[in-house]
N, C-alpha and C. Protein backbone atom coordinates (compact mmCIF):
# COMPACT_ATOMS: atom_id res chain seq x y z
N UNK A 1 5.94 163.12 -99.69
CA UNK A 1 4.67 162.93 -99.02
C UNK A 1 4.11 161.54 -99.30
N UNK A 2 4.41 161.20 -100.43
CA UNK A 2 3.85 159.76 -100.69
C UNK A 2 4.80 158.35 -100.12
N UNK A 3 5.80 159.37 -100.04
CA UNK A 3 6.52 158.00 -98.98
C UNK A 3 6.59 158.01 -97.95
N UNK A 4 5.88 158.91 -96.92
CA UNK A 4 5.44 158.97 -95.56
C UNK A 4 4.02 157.66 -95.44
N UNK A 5 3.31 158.16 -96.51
CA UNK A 5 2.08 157.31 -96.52
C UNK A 5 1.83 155.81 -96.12
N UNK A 6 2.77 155.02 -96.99
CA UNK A 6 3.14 154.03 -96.73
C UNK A 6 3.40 153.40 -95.11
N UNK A 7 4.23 154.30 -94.33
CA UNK A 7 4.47 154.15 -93.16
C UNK A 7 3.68 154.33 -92.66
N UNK A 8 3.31 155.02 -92.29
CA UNK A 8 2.22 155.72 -91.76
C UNK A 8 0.67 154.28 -91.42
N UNK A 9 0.55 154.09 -92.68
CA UNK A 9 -0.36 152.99 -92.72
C UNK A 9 -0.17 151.63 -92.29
N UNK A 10 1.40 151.50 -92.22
CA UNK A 10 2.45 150.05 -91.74
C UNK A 10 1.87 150.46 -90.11
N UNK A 11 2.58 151.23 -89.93
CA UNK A 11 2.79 151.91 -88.51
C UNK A 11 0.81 151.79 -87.63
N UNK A 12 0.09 152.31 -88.51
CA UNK A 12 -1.12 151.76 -88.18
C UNK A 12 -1.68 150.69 -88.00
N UNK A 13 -1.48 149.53 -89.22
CA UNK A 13 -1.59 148.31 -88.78
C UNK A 13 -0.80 147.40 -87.89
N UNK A 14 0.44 147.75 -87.26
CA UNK A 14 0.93 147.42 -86.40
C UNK A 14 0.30 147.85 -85.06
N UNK A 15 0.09 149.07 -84.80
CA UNK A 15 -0.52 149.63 -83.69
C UNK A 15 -1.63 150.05 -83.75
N UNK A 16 -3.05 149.33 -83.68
CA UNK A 16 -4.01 149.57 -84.08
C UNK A 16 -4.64 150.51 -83.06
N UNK A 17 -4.52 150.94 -82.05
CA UNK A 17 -4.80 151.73 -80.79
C UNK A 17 -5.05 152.84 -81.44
N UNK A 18 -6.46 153.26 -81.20
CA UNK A 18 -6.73 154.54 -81.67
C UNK A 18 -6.08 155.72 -80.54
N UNK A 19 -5.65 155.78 -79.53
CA UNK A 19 -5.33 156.46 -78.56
C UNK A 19 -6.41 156.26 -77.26
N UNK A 20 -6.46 157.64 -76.73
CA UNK A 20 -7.31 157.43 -75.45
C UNK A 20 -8.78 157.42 -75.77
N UNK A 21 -9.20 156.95 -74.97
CA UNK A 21 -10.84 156.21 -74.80
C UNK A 21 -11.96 157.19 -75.17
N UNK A 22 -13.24 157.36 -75.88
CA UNK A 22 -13.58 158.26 -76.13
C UNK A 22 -14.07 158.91 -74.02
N UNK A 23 -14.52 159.73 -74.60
CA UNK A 23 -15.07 160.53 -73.13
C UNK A 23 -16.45 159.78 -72.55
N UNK A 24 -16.56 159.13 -71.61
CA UNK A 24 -17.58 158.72 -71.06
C UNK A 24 -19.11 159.46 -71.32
N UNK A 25 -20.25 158.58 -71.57
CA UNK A 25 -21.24 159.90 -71.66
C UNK A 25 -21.75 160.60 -70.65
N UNK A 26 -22.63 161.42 -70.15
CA UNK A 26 -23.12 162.20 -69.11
C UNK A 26 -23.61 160.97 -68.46
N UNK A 27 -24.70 160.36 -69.06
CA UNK A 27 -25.55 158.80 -68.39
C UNK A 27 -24.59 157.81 -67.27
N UNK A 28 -23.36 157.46 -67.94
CA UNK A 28 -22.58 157.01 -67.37
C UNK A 28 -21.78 157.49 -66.30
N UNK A 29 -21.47 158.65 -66.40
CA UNK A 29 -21.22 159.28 -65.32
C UNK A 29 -22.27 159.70 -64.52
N UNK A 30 -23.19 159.84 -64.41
CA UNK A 30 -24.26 160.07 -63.65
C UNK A 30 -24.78 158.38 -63.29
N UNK A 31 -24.78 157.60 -63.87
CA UNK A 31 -24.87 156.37 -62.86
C UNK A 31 -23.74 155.84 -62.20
N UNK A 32 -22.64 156.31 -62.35
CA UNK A 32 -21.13 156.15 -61.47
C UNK A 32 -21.42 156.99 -60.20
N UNK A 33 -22.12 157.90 -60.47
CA UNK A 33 -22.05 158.89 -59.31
C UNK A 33 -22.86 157.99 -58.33
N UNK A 34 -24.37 158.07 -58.36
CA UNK A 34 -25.36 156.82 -57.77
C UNK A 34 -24.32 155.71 -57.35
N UNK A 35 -23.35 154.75 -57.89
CA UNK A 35 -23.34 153.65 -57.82
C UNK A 35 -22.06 154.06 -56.48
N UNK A 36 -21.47 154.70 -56.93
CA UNK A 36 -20.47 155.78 -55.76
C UNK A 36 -21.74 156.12 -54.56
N UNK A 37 -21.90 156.76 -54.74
CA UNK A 37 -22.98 157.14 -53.45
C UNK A 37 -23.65 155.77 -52.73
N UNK A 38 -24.31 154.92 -53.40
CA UNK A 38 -25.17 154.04 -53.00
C UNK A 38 -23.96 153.48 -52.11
N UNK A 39 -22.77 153.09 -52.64
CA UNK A 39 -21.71 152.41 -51.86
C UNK A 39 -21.12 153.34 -50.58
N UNK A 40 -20.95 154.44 -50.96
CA UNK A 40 -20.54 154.93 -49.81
C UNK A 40 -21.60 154.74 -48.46
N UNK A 41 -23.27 154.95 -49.02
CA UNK A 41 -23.94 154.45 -48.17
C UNK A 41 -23.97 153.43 -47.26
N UNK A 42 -23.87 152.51 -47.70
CA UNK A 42 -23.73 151.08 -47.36
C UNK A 42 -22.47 150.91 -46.81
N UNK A 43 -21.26 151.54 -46.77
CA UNK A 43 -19.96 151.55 -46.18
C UNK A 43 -20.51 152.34 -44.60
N UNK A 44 -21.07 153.06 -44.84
CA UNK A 44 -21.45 154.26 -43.70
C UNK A 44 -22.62 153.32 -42.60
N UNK A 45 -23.42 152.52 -43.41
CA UNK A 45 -24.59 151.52 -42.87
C UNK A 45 -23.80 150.90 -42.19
N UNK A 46 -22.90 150.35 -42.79
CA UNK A 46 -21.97 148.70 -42.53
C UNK A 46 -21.01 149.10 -41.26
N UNK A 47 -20.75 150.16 -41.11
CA UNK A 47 -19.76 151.16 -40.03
C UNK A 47 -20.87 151.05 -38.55
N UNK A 48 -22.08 151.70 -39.08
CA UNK A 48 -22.90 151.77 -37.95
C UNK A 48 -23.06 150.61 -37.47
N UNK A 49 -23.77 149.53 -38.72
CA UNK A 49 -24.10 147.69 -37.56
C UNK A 49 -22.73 147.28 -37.04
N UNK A 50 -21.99 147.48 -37.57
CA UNK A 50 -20.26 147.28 -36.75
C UNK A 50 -20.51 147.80 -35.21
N UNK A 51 -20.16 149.14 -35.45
CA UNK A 51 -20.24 149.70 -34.01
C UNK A 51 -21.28 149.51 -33.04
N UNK A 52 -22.64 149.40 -33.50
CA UNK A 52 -23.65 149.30 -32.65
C UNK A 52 -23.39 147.52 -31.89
N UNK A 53 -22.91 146.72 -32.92
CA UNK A 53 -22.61 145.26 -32.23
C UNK A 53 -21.69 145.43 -31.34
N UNK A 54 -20.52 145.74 -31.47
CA UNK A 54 -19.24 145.88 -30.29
C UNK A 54 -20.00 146.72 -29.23
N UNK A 55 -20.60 148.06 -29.61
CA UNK A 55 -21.28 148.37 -27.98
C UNK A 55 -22.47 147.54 -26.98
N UNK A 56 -23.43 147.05 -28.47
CA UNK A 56 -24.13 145.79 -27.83
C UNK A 56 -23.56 145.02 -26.51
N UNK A 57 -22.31 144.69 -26.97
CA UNK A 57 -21.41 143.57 -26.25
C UNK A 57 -21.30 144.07 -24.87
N UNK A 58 -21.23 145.28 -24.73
CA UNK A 58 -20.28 145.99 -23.30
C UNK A 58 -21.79 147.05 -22.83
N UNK A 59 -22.85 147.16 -23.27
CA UNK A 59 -23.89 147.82 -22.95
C UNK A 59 -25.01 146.61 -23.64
N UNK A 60 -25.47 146.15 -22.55
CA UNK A 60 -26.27 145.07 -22.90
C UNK A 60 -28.02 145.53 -23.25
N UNK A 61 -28.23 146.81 -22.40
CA UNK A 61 -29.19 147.25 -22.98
C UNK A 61 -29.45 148.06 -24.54
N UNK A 62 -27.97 147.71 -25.21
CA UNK A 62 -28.02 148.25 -26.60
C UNK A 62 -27.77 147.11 -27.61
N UNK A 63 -27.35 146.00 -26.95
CA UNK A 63 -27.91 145.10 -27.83
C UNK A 63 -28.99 144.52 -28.68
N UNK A 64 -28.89 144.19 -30.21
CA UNK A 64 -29.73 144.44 -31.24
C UNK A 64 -29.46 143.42 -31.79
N UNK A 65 -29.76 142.01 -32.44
CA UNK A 65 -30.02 141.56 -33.36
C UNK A 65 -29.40 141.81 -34.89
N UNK A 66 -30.28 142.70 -35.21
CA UNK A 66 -30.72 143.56 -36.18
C UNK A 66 -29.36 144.25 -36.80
N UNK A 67 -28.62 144.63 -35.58
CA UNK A 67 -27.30 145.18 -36.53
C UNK A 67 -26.55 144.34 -37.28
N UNK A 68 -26.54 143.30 -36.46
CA UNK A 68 -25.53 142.03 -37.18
C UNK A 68 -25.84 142.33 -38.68
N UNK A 69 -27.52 141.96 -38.77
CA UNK A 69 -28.00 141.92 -40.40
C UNK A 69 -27.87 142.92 -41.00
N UNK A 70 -28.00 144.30 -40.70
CA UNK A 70 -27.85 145.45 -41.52
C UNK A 70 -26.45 145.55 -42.09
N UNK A 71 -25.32 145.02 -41.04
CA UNK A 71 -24.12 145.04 -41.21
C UNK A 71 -23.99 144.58 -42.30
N UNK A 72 -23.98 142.89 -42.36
CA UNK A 72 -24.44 141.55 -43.35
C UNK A 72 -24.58 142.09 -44.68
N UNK A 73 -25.74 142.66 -44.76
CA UNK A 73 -26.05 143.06 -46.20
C UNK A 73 -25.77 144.48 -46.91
N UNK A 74 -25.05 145.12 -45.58
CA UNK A 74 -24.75 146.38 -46.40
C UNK A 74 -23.34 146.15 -47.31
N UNK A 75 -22.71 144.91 -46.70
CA UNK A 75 -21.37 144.64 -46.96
C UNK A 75 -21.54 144.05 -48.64
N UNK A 76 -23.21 143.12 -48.39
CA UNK A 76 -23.17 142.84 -49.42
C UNK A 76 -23.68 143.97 -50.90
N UNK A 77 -24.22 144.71 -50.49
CA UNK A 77 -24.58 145.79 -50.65
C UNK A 77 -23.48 146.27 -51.82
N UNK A 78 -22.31 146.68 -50.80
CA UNK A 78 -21.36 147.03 -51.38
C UNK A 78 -20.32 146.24 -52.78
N UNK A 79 -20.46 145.09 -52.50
CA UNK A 79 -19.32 144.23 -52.93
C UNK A 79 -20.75 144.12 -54.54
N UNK A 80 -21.67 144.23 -54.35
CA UNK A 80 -22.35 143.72 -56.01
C UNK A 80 -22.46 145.27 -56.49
N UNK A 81 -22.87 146.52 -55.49
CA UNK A 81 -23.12 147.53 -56.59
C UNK A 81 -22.21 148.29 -57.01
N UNK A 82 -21.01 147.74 -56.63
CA UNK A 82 -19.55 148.62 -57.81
C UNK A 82 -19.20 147.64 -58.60
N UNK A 83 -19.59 146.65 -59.17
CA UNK A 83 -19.33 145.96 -60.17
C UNK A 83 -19.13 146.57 -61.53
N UNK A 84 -20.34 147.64 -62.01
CA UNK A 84 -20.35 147.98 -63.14
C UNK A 84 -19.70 149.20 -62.96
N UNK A 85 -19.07 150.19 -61.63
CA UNK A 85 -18.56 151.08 -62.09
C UNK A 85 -16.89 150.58 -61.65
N UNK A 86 -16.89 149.70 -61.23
CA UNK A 86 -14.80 149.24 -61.63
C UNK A 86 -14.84 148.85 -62.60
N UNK A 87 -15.33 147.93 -63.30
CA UNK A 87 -15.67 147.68 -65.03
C UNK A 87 -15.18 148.55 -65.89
N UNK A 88 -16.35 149.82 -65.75
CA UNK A 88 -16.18 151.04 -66.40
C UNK A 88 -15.39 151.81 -65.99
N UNK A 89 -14.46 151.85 -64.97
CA UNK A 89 -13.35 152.71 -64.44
C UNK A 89 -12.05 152.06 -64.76
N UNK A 90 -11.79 150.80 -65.41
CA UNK A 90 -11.13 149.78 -65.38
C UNK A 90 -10.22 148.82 -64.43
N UNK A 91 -10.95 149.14 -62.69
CA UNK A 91 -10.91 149.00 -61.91
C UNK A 91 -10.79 147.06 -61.57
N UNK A 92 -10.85 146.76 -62.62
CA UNK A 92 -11.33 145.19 -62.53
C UNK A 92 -9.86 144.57 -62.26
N UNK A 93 -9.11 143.62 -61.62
CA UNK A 93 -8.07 143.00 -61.55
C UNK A 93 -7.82 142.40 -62.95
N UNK A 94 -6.52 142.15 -63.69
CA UNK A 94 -6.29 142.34 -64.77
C UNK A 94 -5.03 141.52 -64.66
N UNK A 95 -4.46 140.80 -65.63
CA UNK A 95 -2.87 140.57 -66.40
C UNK A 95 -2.04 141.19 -66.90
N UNK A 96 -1.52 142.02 -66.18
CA UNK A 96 -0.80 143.13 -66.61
C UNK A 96 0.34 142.52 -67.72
N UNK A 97 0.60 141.19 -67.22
CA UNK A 97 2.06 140.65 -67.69
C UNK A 97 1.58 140.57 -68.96
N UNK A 98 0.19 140.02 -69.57
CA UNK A 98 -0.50 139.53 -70.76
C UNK A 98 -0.23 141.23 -71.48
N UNK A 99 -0.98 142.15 -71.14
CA UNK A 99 -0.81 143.60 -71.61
C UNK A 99 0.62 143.89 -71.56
N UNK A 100 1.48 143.92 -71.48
CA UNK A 100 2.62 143.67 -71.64
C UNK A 100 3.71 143.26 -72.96
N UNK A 101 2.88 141.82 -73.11
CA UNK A 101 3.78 140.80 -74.23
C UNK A 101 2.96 141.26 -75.40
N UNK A 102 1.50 141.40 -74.92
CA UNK A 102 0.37 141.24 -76.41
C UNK A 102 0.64 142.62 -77.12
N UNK A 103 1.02 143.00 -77.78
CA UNK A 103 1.26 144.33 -78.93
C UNK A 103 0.82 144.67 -80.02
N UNK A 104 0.08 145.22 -80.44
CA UNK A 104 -0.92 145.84 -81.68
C UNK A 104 -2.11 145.20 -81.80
N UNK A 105 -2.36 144.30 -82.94
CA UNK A 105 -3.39 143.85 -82.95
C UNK A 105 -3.74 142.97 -81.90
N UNK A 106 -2.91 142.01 -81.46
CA UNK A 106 -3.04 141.25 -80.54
C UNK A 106 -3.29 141.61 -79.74
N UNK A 107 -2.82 142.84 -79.26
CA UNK A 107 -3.47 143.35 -77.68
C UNK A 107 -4.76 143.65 -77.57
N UNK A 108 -5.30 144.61 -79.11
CA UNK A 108 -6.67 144.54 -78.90
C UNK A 108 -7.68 143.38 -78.88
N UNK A 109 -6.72 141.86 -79.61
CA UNK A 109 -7.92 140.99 -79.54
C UNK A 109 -8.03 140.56 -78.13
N UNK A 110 -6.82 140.62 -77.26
CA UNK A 110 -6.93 140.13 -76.10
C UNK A 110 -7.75 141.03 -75.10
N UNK A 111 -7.78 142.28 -75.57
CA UNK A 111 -8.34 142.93 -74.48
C UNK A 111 -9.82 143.18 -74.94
N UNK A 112 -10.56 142.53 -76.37
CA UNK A 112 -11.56 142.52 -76.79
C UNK A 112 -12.35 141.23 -76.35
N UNK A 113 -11.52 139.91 -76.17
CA UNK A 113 -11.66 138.24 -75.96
C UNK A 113 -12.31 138.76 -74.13
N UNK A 114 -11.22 139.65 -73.46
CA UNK A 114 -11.08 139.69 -72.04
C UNK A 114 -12.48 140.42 -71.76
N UNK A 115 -13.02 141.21 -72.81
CA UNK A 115 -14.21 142.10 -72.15
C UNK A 115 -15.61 140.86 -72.77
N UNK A 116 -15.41 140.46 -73.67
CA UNK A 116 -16.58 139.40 -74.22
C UNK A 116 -16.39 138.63 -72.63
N UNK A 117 -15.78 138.08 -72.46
CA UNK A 117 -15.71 136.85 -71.71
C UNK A 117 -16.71 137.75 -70.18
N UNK A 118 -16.32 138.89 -69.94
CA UNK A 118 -16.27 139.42 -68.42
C UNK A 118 -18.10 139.72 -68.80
N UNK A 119 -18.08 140.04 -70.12
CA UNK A 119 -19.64 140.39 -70.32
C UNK A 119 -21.13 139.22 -70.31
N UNK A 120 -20.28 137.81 -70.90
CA UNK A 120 -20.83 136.53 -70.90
C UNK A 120 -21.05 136.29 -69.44
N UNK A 121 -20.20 136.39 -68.57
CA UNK A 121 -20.28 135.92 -66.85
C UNK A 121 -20.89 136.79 -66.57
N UNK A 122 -20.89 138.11 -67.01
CA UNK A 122 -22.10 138.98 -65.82
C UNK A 122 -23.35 138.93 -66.22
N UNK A 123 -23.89 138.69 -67.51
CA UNK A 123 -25.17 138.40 -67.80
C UNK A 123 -25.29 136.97 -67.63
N UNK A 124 -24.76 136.21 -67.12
CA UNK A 124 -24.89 134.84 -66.69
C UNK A 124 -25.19 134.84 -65.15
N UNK A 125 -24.87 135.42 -64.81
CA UNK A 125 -24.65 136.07 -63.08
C UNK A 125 -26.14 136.81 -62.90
N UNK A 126 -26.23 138.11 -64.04
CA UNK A 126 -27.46 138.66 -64.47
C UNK A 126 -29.03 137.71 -64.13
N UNK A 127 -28.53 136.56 -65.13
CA UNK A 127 -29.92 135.72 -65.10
C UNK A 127 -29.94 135.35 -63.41
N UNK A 128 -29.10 134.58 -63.44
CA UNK A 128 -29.02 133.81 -61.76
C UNK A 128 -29.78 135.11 -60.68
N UNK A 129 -29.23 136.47 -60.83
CA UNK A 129 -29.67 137.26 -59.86
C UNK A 129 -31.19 137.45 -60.25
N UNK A 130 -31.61 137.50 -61.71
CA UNK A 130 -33.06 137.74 -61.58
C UNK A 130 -33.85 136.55 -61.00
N UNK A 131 -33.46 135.26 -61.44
CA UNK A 131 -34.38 134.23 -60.50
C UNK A 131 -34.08 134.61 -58.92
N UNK A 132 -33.14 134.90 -58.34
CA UNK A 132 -33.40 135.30 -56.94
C UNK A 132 -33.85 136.10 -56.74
N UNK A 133 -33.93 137.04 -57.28
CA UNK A 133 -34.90 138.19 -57.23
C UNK A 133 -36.20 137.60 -56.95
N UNK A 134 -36.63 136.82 -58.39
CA UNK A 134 -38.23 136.73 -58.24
C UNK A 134 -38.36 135.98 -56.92
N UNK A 135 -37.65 134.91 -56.49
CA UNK A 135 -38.18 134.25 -55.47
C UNK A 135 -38.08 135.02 -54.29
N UNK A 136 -37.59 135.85 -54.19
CA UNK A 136 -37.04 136.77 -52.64
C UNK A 136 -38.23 137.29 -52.28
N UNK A 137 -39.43 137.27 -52.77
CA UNK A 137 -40.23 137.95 -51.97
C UNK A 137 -41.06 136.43 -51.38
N UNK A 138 -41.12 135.39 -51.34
CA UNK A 138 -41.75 134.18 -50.62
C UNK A 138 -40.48 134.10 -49.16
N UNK A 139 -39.75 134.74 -49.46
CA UNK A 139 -39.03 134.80 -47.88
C UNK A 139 -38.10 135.76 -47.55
N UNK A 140 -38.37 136.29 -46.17
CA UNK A 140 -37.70 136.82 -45.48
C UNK A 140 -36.07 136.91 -44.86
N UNK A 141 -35.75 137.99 -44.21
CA UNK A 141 -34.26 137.81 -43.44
C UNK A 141 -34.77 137.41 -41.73
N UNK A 142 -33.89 137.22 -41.47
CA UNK A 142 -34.09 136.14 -40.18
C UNK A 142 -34.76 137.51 -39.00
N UNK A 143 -33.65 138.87 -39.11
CA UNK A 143 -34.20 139.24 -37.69
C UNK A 143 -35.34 140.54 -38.29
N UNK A 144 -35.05 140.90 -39.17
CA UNK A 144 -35.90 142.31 -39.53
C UNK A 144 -36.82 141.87 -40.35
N UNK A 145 -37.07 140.95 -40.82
CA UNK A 145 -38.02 140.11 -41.39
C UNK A 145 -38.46 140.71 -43.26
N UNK A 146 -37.36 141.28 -43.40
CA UNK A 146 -37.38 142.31 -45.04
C UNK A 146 -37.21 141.14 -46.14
N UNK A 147 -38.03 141.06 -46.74
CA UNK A 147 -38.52 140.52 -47.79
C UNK A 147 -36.96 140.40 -48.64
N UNK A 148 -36.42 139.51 -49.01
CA UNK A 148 -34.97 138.87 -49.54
C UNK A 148 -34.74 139.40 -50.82
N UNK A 149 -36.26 139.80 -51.79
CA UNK A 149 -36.06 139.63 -53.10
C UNK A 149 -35.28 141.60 -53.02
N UNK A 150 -35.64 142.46 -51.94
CA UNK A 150 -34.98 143.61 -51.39
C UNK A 150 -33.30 143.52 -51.48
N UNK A 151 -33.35 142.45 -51.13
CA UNK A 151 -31.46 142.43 -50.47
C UNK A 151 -30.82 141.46 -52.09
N UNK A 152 -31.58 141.24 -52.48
CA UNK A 152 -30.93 140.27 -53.78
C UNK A 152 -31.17 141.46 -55.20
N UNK A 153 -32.37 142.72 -55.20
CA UNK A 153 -31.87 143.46 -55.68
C UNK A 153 -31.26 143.87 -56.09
N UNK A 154 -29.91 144.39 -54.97
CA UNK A 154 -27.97 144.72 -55.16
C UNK A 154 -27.42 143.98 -56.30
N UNK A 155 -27.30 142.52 -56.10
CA UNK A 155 -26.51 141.94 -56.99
C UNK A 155 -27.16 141.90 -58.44
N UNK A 156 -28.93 142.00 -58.85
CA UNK A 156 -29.16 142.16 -60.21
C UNK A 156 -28.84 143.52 -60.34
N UNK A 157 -29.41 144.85 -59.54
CA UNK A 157 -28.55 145.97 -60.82
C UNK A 157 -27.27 146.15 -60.74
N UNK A 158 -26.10 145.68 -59.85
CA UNK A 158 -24.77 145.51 -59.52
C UNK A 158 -24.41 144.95 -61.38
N UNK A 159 -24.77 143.81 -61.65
CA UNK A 159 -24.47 142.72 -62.90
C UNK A 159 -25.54 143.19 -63.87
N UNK A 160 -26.23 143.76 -63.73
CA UNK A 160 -26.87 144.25 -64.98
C UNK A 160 -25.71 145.84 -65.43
N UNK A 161 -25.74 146.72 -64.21
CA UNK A 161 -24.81 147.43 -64.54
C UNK A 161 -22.78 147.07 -64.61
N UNK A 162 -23.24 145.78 -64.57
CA UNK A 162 -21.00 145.35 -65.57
C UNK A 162 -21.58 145.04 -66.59
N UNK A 163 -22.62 144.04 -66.74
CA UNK A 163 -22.95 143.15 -68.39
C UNK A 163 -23.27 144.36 -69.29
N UNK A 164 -23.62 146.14 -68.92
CA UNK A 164 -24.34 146.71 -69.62
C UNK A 164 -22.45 147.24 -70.16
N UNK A 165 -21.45 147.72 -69.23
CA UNK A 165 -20.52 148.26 -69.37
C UNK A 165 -19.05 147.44 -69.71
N UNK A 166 -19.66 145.98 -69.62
CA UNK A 166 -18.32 145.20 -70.18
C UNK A 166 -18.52 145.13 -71.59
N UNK A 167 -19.71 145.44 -72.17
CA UNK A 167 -20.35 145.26 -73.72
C UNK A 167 -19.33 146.95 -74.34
N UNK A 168 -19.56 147.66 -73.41
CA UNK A 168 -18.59 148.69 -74.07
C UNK A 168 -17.81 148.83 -74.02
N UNK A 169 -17.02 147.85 -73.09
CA UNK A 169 -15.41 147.61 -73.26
C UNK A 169 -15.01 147.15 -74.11
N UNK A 170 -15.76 146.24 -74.94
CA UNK A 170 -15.80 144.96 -76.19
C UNK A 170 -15.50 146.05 -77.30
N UNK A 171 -16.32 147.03 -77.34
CA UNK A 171 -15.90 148.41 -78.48
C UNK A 171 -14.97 149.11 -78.60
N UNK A 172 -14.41 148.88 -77.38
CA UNK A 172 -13.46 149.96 -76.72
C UNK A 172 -12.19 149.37 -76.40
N UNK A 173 -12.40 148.10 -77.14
CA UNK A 173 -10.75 147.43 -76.85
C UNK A 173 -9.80 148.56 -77.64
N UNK A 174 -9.79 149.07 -78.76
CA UNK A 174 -8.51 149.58 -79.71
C UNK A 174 -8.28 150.71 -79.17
N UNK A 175 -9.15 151.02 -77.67
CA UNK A 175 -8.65 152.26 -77.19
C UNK A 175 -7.18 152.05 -76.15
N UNK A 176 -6.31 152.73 -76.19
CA UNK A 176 -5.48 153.10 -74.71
C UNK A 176 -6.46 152.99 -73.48
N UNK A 177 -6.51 152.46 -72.23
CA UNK A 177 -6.76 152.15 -71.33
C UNK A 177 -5.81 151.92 -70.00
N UNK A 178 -5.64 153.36 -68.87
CA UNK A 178 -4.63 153.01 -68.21
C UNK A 178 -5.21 152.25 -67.01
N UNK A 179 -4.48 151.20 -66.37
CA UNK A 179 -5.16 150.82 -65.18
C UNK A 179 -5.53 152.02 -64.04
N UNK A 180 -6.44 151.41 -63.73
CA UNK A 180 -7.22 152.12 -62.60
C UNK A 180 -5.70 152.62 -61.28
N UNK A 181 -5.03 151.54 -60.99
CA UNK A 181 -4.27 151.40 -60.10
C UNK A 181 -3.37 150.71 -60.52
N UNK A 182 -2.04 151.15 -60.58
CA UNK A 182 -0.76 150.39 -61.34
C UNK A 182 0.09 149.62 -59.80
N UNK A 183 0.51 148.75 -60.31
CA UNK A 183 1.51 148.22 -59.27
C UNK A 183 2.69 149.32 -58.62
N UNK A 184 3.21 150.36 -59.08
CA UNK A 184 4.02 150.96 -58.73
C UNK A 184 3.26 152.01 -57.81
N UNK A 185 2.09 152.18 -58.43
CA UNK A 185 1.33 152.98 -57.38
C UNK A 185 0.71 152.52 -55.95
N UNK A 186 0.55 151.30 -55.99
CA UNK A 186 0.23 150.45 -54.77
C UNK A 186 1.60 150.33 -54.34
N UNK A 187 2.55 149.98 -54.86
CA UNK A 187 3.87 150.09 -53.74
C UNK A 187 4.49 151.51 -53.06
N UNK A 188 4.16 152.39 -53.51
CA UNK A 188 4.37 154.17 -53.01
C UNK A 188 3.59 154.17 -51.90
C-alpha cells in the first residue's frame, strides 16, 4: 500500500486534471436558458424583417423601412447575447492542436492563460459597451427612431455575461472540458 502511494501522487502531479467540471449552478443555467431564448427570439425577429423585406420588394404596398432595421439589430442582437453562454458551454473556437501537445500541468496553465486572456477582452469590450450605452440615449436609429442606448444594451449584458463566465473558466482550467463541437463531429 505504501508503494502505490508514491505513484499515485507522481501520477497526480503529472496529470493535474481533476476530472469532469463541477455541475453548473441552477443561476447559470437559468441565465443560459434566457440567453437561449432571448436568441432564439431575435433569430425568429431577424426571420420576420427578412421576409417582410423580400415581400416589400414584389408587394409594394408592404413595403417598410423599418424591417430592414429590426432585421439589422436582431442579428445584432444575436451575435452579442450568446457570448457568455458559448463561453460557458465551451462553445468558443479554440486550438485544438495546442490541447493536444500541452499535457498535465501545462495544459492547465494554457487553458488557465486562455480563459484570463478571453476574460481581460470581455471586460475591456465590457467598458467600451457601457460608454455606448450611456451615450445611446442622445440618439436614435434612423427609421423607428428607438433610442440606441436600447440596441447597445445587447452587447453590455452579452460581455458582461462572458467577462462574468470566462472568470470561471480561469478556476476551472484543471477540469476535463470536452469541446462543445469536435471536428469529427462537424465532418459526420
Amino acid at each position: 500500500m505504501t508503494d502505490s502511494a508514491p505513484e499515485n501522487a507522481e501520477a497526480a502531479f503529472e496529470n493535474p486534471t481533476a476530472g469532469p467540471a463541477p455541475k453548473e449552478s441552477a443561476f447559470f443555467r437559468w441565465w443560459g436558458n434566457i440567453e437561449l431564448s432571448l436568441a432564439a427570439f431575435f433569430l425568429l425577429t431577424m426571420f420576420v424583417g427578412v421576409l417582410w423585406q423580400v415581400l416589400g420588394r414584389y408587394v409594394h404596398e408592404l413595403n417598410w423601412p423599418g424591417a430592414g432595421e429590426i432585421a439589422r439589430y436582431s442579428l445584432t442582437g444575436i451575435t452579442f447575447i450568446l457570448i457568455g453562454y458559448l463561453i460557458g458551454k465551451n462553445g468558443q473556437i479554440t486550438v485544438a492542436v495546442i490541447d493536444n501537445i500541452a499535457k498535465g500541468r501545462a495544459q492547465v496553465i494554457v487553458k488557465a492563460v486562455a480563459a484570463l486572456l478571453l476574460a481581460v477582452i470581455c471586460a475591456l469590450l465590457t467598458w467600451e459597451a457601457w460608454a455606448m450605452f450611456q451615450s445611446g440615449f442622445s440618439r436614435t436609429t434612423t427609421v423607428l427612431q428607438v433610442p440606441l442606448a436600447y440596441v447597445f444594451a445587447l452587447p453590455l449584458v452579452g460581455l458582461v455575461s462572458g467577462t462574468v463566465r470566462a472568470v470561471i473558466k480561469i478556476f476551472h482550467a484543471k477540469y476535463d472540458e470536452a469541446d462543445s463541437l469536435t471536428l469529427e463531429e462537424a465532418e459526420a
